[in-house]
Protein backbone atom coordinates (compact mmCIF):
# COMPACT_ATOMS: atom_id res chain seq x y z
CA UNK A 1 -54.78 106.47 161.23
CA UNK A 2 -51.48 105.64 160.09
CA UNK A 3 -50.99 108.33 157.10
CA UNK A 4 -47.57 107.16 154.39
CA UNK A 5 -46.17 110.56 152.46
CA UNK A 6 -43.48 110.84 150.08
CA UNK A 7 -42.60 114.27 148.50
CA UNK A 8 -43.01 114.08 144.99
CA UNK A 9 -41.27 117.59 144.19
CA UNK A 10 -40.43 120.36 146.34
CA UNK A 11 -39.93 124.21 145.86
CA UNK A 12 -40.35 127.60 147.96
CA UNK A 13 -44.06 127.76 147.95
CA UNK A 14 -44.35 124.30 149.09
CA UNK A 15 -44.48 120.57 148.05
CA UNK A 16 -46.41 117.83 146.64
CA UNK A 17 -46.85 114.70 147.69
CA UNK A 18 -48.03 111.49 147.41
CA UNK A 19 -49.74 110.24 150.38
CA UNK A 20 -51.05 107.09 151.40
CA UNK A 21 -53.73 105.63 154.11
CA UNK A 22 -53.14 101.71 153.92
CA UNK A 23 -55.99 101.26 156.78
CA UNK A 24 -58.59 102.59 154.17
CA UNK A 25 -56.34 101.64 150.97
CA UNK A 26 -56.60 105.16 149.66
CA UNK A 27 -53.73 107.15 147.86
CA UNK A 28 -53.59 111.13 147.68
CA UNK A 29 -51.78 113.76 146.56
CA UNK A 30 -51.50 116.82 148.05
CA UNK A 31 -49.67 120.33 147.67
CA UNK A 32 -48.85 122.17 150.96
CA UNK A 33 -47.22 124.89 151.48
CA UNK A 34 -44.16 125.45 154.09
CA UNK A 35 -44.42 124.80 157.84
CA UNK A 36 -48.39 123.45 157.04
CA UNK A 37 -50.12 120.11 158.57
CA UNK A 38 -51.28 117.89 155.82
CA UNK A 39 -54.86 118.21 155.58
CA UNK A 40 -56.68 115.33 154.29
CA UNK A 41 -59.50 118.04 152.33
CA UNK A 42 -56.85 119.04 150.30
CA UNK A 43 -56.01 115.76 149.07
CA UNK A 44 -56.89 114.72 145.27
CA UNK A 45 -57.09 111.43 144.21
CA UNK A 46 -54.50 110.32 141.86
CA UNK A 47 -56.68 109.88 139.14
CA UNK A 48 -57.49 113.71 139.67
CA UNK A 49 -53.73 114.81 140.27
CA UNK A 50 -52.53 112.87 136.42
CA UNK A 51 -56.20 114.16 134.81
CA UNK A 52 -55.02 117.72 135.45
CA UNK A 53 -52.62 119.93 132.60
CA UNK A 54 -49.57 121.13 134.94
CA UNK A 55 -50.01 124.42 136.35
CA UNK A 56 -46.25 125.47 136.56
CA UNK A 57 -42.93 123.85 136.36
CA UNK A 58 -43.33 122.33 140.22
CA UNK A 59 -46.52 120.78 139.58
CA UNK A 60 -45.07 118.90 135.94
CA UNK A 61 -42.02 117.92 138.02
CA UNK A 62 -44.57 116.07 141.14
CA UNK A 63 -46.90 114.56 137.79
CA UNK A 64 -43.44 112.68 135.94
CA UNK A 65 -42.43 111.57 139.27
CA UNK A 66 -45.47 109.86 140.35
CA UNK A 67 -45.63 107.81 136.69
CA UNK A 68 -42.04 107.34 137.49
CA UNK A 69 -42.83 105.61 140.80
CA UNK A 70 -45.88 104.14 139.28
CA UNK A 71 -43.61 103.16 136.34
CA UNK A 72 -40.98 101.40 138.33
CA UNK A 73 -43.56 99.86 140.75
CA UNK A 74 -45.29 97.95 137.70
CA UNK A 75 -41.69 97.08 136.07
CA UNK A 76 -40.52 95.42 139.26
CA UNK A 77 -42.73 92.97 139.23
């Protein structure tokens, strides 16, 4: 399974990103902490991930930067 990630905002607790299974056409986010193998039962669906009021600063900073990517995706076009 070839398995795309790209950190959407990083701190000292860990990271989020935005992950990505082409093979199944599936996209994820996920928060891991430090030194930790992505798990795919962690992952949320995006829908999930923007659904969700921001639980700190980290987690706001991961939510604008996926619409950001989403943003400039659509505008590229």
């Amino acid at each position: 399974m070839t398995v795309l990630a790209y950190s959407l905002a990083a701190g000292v607790k860990g990271s989020w990103r935005v992950v990505c299974v082409p093979e199944d056409l599936h996209l994820y986010v996920e928060f891991s902490p430090p030194e930790a193998d992505s798990d795919p039962l962690d992952w949320s669906s995006v829908d999930d991930f923007l659904a969700w009021r921001p639980r700190g600063a980290l987690h706001k900073r991961a939510r604008d930067r996926l619409v950001s990517l989403i943003s400039d995706a659509l505008l590229e076009r």
